[in-house]
Structures are given as structure tokens and as C-alpha cells.
PDB file of N, CA and C in Angstrom:
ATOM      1  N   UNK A   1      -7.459  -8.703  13.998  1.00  0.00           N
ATOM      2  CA  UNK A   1      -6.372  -8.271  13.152  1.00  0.00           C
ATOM      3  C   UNK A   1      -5.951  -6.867  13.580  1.00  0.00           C
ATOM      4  N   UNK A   2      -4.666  -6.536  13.799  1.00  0.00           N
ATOM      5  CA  UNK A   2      -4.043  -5.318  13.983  1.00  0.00           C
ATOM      6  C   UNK A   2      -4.427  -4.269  12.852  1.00  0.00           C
ATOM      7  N   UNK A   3      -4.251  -2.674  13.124  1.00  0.00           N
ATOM      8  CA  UNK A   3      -4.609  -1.980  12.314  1.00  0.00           C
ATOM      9  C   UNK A   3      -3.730  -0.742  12.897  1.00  0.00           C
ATOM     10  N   UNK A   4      -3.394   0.240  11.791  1.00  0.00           N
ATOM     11  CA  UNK A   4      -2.880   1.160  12.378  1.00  0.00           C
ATOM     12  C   UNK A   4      -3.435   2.317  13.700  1.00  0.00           C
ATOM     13  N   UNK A   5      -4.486   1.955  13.201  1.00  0.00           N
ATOM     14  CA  UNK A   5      -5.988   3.084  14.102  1.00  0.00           C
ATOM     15  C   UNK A   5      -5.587   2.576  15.417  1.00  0.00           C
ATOM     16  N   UNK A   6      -5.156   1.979  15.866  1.00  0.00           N
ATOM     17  CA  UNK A   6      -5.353   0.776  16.809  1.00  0.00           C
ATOM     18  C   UNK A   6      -4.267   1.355  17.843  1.00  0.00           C
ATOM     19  N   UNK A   7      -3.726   2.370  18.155  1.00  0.00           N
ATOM     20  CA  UNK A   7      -2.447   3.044  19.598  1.00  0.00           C
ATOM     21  C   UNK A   7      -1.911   1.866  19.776  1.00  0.00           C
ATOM     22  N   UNK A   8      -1.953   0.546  20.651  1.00  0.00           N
ATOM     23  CA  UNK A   8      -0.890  -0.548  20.807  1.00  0.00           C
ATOM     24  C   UNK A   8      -0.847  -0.885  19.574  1.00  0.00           C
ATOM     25  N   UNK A   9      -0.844  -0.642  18.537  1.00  0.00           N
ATOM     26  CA  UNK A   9      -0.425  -1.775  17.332  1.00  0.00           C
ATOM     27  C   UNK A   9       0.397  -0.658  16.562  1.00  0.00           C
ATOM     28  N   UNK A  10      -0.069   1.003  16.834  1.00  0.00           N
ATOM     29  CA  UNK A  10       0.899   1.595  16.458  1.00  0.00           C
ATOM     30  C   UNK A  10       2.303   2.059  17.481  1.00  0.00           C
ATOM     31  N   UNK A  11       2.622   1.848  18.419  1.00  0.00           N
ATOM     32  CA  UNK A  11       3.275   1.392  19.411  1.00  0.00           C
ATOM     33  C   UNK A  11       4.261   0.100  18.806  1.00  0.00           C
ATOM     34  N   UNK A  12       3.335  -0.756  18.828  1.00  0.00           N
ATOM     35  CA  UNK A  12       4.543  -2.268  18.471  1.00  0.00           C
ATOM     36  C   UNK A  12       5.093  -1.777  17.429  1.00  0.00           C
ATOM     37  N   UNK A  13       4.554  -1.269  16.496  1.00  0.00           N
ATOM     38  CA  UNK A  13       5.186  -1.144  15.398  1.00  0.00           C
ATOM     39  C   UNK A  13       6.423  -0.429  15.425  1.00  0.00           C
ATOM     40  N   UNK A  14       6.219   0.986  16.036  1.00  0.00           N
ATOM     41  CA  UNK A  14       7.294   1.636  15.976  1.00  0.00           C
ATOM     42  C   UNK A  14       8.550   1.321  17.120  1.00  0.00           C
ATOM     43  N   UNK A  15       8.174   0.270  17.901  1.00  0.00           N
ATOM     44  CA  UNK A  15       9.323  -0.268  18.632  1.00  0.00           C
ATOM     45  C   UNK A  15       9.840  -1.455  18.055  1.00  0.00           C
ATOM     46  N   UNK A  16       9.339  -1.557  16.973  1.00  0.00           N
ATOM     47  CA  UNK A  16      10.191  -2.520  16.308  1.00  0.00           C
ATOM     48  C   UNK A  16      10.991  -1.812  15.314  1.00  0.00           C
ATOM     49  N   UNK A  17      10.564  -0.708  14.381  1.00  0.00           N
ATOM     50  CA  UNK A  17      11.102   0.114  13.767  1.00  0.00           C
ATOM     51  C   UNK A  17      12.626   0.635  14.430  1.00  0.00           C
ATOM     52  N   UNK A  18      11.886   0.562  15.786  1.00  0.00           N
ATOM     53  CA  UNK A  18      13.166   1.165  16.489  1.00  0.00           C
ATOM     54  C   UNK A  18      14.330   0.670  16.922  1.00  0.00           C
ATOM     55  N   UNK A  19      14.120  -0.512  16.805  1.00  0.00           N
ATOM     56  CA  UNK A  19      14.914  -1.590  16.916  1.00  0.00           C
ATOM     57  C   UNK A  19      15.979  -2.466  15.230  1.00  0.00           C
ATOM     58  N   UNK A  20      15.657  -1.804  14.458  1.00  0.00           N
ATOM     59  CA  UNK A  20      16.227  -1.760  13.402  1.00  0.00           C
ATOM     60  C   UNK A  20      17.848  -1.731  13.174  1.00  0.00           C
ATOM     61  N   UNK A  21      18.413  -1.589  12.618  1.00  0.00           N
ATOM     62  CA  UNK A  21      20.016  -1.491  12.556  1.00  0.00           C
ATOM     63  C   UNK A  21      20.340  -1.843  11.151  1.00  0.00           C
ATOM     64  N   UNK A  22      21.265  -0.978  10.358  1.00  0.00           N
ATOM     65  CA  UNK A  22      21.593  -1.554   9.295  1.00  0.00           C
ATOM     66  C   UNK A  22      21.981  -2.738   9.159  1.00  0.00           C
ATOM     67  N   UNK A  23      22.653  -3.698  10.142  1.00  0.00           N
ATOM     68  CA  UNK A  23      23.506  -4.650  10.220  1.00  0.00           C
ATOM     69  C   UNK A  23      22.220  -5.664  10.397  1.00  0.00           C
ATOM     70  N   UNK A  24      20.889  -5.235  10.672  1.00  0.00           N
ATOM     71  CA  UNK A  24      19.516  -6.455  10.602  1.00  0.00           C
ATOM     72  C   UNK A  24      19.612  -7.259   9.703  1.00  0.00           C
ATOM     73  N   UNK A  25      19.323  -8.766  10.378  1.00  0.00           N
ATOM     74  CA  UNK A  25      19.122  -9.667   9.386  1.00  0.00           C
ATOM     75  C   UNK A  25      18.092  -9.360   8.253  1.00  0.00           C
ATOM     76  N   UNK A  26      17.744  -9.657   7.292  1.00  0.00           N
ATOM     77  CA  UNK A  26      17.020  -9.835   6.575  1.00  0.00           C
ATOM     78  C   UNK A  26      16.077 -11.232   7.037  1.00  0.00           C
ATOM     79  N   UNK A  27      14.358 -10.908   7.322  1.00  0.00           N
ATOM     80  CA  UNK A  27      13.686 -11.869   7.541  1.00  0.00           C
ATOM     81  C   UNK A  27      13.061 -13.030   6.569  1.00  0.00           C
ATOM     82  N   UNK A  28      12.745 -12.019   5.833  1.00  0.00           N
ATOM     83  CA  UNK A  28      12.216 -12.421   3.992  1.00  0.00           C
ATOM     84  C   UNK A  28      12.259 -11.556   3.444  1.00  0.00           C
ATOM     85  N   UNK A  29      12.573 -11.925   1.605  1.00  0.00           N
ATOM     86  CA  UNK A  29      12.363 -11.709   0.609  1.00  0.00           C
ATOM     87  C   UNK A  29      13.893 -10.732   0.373  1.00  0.00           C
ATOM     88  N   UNK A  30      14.588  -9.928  -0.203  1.00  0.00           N
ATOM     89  CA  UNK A  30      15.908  -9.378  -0.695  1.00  0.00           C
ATOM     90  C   UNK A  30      16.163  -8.219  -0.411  1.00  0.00           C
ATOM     91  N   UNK A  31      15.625  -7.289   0.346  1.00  0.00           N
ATOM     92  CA  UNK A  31      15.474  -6.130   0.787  1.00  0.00           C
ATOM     93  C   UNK A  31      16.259  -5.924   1.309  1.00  0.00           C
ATOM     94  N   UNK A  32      17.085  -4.653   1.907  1.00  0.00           N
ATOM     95  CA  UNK A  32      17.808  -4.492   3.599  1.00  0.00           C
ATOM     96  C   UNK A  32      16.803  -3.613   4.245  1.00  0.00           C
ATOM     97  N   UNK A  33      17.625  -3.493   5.243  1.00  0.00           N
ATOM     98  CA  UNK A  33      16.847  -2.399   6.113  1.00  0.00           C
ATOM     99  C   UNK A  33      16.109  -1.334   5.633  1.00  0.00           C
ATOM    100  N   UNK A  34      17.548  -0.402   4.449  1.00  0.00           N
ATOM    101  CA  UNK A  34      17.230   0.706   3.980  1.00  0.00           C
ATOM    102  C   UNK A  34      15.756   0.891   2.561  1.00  0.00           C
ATOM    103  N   UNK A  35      16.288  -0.219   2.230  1.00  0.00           N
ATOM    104  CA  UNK A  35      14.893  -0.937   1.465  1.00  0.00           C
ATOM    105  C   UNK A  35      13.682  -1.058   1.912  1.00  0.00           C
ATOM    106  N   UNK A  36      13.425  -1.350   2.741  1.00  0.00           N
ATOM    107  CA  UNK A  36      12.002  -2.124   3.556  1.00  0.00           C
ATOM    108  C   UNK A  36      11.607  -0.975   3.849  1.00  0.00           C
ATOM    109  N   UNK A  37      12.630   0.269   4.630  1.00  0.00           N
ATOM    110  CA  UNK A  37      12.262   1.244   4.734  1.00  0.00           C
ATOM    111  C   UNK A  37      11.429   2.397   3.813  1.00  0.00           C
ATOM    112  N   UNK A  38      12.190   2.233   2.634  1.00  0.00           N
ATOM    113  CA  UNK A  38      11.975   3.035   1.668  1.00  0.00           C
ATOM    114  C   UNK A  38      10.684   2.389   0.858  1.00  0.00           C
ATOM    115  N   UNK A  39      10.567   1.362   0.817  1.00  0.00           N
ATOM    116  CA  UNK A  39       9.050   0.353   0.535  1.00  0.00           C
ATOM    117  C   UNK A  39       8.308   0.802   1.327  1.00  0.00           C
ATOM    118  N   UNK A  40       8.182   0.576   2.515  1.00  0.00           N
ATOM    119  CA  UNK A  40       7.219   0.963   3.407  1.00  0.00           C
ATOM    120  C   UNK A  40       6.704   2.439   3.220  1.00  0.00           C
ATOM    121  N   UNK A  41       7.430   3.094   3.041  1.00  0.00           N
ATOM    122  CA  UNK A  41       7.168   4.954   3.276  1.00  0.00           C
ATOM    123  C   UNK A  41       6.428   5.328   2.290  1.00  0.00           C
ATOM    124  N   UNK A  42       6.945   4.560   1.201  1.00  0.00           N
ATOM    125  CA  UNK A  42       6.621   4.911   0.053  1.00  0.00           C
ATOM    126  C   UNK A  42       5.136   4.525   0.028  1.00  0.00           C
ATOM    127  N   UNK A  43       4.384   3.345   0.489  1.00  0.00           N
ATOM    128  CA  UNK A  43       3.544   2.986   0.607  1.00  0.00           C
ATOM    129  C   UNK A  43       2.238   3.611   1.565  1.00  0.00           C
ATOM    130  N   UNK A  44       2.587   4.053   2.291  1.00  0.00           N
ATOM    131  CA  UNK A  44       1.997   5.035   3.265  1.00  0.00           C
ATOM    132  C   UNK A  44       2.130   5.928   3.360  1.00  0.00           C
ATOM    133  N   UNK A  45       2.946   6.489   2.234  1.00  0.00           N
ATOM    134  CA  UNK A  45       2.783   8.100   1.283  1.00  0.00           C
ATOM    135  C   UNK A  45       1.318   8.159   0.637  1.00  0.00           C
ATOM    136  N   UNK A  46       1.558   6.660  -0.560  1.00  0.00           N
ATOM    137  CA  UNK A  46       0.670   6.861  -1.037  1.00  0.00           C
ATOM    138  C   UNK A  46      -1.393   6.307  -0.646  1.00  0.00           C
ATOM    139  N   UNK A  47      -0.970   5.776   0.419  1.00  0.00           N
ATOM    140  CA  UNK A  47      -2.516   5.322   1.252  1.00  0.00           C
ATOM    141  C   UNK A  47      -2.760   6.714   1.873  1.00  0.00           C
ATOM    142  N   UNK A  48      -1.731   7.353   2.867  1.00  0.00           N
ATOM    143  CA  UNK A  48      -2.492   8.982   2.834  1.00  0.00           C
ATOM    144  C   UNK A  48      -2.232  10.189   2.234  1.00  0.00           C
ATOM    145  N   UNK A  49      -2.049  10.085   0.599  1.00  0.00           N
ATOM    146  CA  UNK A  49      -2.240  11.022  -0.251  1.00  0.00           C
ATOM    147  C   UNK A  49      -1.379  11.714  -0.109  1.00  0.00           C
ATOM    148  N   UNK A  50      -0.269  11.784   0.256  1.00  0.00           N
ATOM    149  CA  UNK A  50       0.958  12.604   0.251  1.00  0.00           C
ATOM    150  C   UNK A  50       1.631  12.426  -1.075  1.00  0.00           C
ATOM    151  N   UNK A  51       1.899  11.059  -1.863  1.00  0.00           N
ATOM    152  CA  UNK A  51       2.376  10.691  -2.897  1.00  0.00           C
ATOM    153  C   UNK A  51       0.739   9.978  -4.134  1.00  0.00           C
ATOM    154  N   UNK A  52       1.047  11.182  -5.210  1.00  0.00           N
ATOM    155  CA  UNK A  52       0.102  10.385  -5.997  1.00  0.00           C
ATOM    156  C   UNK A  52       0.622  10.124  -7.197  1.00  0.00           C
ATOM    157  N   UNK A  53       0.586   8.791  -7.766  1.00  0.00           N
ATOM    158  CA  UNK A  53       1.441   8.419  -8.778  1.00  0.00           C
ATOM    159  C   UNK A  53       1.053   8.473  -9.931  1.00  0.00           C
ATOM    160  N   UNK A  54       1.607   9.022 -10.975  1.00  0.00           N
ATOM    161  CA  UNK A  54       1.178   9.167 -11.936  1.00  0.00           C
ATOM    162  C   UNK A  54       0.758   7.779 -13.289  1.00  0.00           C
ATOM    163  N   UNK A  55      -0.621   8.233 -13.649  1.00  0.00           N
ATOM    164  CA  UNK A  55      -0.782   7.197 -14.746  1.00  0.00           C
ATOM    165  C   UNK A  55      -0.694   7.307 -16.163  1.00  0.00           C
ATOM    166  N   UNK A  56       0.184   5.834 -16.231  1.00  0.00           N
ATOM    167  CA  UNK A  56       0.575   5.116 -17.640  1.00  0.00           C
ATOM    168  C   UNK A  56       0.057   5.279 -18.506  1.00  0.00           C
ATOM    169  N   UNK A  57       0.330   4.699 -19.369  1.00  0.00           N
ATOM    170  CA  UNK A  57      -0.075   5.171 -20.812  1.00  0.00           C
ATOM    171  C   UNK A  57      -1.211   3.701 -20.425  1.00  0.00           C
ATOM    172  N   UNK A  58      -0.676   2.816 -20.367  1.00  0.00           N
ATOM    173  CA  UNK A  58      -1.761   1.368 -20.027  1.00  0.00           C
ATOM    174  C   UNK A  58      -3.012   1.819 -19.411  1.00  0.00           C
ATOM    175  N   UNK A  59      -2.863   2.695 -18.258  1.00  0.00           N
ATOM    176  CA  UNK A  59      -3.563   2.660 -17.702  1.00  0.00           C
ATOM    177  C   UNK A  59      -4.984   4.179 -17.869  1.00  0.00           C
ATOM    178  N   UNK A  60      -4.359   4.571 -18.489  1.00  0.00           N
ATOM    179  CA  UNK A  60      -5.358   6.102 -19.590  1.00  0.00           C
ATOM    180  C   UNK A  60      -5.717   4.984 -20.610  1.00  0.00           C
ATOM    181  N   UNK A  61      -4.974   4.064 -21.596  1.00  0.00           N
ATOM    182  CA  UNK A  61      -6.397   3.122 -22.534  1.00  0.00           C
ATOM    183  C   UNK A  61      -7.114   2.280 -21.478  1.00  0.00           C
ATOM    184  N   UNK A  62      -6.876   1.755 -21.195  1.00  0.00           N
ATOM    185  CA  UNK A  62      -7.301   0.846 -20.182  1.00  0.00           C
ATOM    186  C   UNK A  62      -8.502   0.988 -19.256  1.00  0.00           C
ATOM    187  N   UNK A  63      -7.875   2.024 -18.392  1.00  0.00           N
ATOM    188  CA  UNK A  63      -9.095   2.609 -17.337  1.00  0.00           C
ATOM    189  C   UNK A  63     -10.375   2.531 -17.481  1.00  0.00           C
ATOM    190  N   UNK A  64     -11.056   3.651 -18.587  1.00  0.00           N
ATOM    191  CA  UNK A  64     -12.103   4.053 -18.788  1.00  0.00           C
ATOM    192  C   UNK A  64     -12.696   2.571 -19.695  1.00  0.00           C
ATOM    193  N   UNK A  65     -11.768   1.986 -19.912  1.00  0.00           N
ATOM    194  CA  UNK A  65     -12.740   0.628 -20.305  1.00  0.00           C
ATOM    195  C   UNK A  65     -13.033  -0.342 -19.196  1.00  0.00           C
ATOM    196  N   UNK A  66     -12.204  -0.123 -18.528  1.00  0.00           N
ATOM    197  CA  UNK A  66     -12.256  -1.171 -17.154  1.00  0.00           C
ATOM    198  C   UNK A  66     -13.779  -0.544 -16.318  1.00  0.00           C
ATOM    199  N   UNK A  67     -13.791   0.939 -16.169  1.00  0.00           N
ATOM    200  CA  UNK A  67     -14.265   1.451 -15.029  1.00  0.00           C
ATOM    201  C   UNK A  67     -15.558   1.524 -15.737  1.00  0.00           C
ATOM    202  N   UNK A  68     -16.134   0.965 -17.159  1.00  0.00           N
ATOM    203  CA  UNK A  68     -17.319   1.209 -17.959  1.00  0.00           C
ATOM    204  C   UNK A  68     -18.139  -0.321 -17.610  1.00  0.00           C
ATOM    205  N   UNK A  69     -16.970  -1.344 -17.470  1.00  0.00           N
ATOM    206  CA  UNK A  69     -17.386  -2.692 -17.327  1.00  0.00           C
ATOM    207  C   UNK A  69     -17.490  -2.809 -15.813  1.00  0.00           C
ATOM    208  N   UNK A  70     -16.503  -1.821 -14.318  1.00  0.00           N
ATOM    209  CA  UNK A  70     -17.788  -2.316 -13.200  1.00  0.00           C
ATOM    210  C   UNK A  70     -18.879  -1.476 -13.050  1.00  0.00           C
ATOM    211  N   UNK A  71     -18.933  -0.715 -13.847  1.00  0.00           N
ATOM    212  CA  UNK A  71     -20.004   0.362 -13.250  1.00  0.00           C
ATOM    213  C   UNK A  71     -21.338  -0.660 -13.792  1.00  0.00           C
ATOM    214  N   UNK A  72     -21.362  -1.093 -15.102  1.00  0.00           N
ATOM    215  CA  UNK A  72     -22.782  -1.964 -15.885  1.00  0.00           C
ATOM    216  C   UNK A  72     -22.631  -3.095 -15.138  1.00  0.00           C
ATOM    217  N   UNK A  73     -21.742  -3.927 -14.454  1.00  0.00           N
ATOM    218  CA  UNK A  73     -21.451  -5.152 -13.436  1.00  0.00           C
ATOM    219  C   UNK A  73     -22.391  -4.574 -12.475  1.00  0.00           C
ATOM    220  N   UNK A  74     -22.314  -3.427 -11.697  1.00  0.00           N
ATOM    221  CA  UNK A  74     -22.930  -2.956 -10.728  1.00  0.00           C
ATOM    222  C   UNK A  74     -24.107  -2.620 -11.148  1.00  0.00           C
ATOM    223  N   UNK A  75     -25.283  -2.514 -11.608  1.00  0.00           N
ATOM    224  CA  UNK A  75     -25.856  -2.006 -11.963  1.00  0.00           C
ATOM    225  C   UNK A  75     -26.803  -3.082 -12.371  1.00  0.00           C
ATOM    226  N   UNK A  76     -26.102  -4.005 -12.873  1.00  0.00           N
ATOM    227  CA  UNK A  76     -26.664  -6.024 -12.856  1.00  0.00           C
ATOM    228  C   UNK A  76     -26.998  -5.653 -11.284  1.00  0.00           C
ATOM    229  N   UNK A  77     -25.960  -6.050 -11.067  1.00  0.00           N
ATOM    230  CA  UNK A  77     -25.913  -6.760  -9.493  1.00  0.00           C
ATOM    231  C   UNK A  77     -26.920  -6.256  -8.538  1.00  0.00           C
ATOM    232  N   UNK A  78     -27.406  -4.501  -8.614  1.00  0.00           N
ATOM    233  CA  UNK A  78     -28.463  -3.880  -8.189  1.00  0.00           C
ATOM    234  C   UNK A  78     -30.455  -4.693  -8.178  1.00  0.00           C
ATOM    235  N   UNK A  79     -29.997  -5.265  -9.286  1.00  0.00           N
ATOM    236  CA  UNK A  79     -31.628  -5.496  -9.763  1.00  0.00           C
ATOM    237  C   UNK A  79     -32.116  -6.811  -8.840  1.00  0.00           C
ATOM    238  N   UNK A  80     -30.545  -7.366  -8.387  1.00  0.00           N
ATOM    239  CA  UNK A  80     -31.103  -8.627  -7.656  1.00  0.00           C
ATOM    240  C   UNK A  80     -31.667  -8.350  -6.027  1.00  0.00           C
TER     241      UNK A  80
END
């Protein structure tokens, strides 16, 4: 499987990037160019910490109940 770490896979990538044009078909799903673009960036803002998004109200109740139930999951799972 390709990975960014990977010099030819970051290579293909950006010669395909480069190959772009507003006037690009659309391959899948409803996006344009300028879209996919702005998806993408946005996404690899936030994998290297350039963009950190702020949390919801869902996710402040939520969290600390979620993160109470894997920590005792883990902690099972240890004894085996």
C-alpha cells in the first residue's frame, strides 16, 4: 500500500495534482476540483497539526464517558 513517507508515491501524487484543471472531470462523488482541493488540505492540516478543531458540545459530554469505558476495556483486555 502507498503511503506518503514513501518519495515515489509522493511524486505520483503531486503529478497528478499537477495535472488538475478546473475544467476536470469529476471522478466520484460531487466535488470539483476546487473542492477536493479544499477537502484534501483541510485534511492534512489536520493529520499534521497545523489545524486543530475545536470540540462540541457532544463531544465535552460525551468524551470523558467514552474515554472512561476504553481505558476499563483495556485494562480487561491486559489480564488475558
Amino acid at each position: 500500500m502507498k503511503n506518503l513517507f514513501e518519495p515515489g508515491a509522493v511524486q505520483e501524487v503531486m503529478t497528478r495534482i499537477e495535472q488538475l484543471k478546473p475544467s476536470s472531470q469529476r471522478q466520484w462523488g460531487k466535488m470539483d476540483v476546487a473542492q477536493m482541493m479544499a477537502h484534501c488540505s483541510a485534511a492534512l492540516e489536520m493529520a499534521s497539526g497545523k489545524l486543530v478543531a475545536k470540540r462540541t458540545l457532544l463531544g465535552r459530554i460525551v468524551g470523558p464517558r467514552v474515554r472512561h469505558v476504553l481505558r476499563s476495556c483495556h485494562k480487561i483486555n491486559r489480564t488475558f
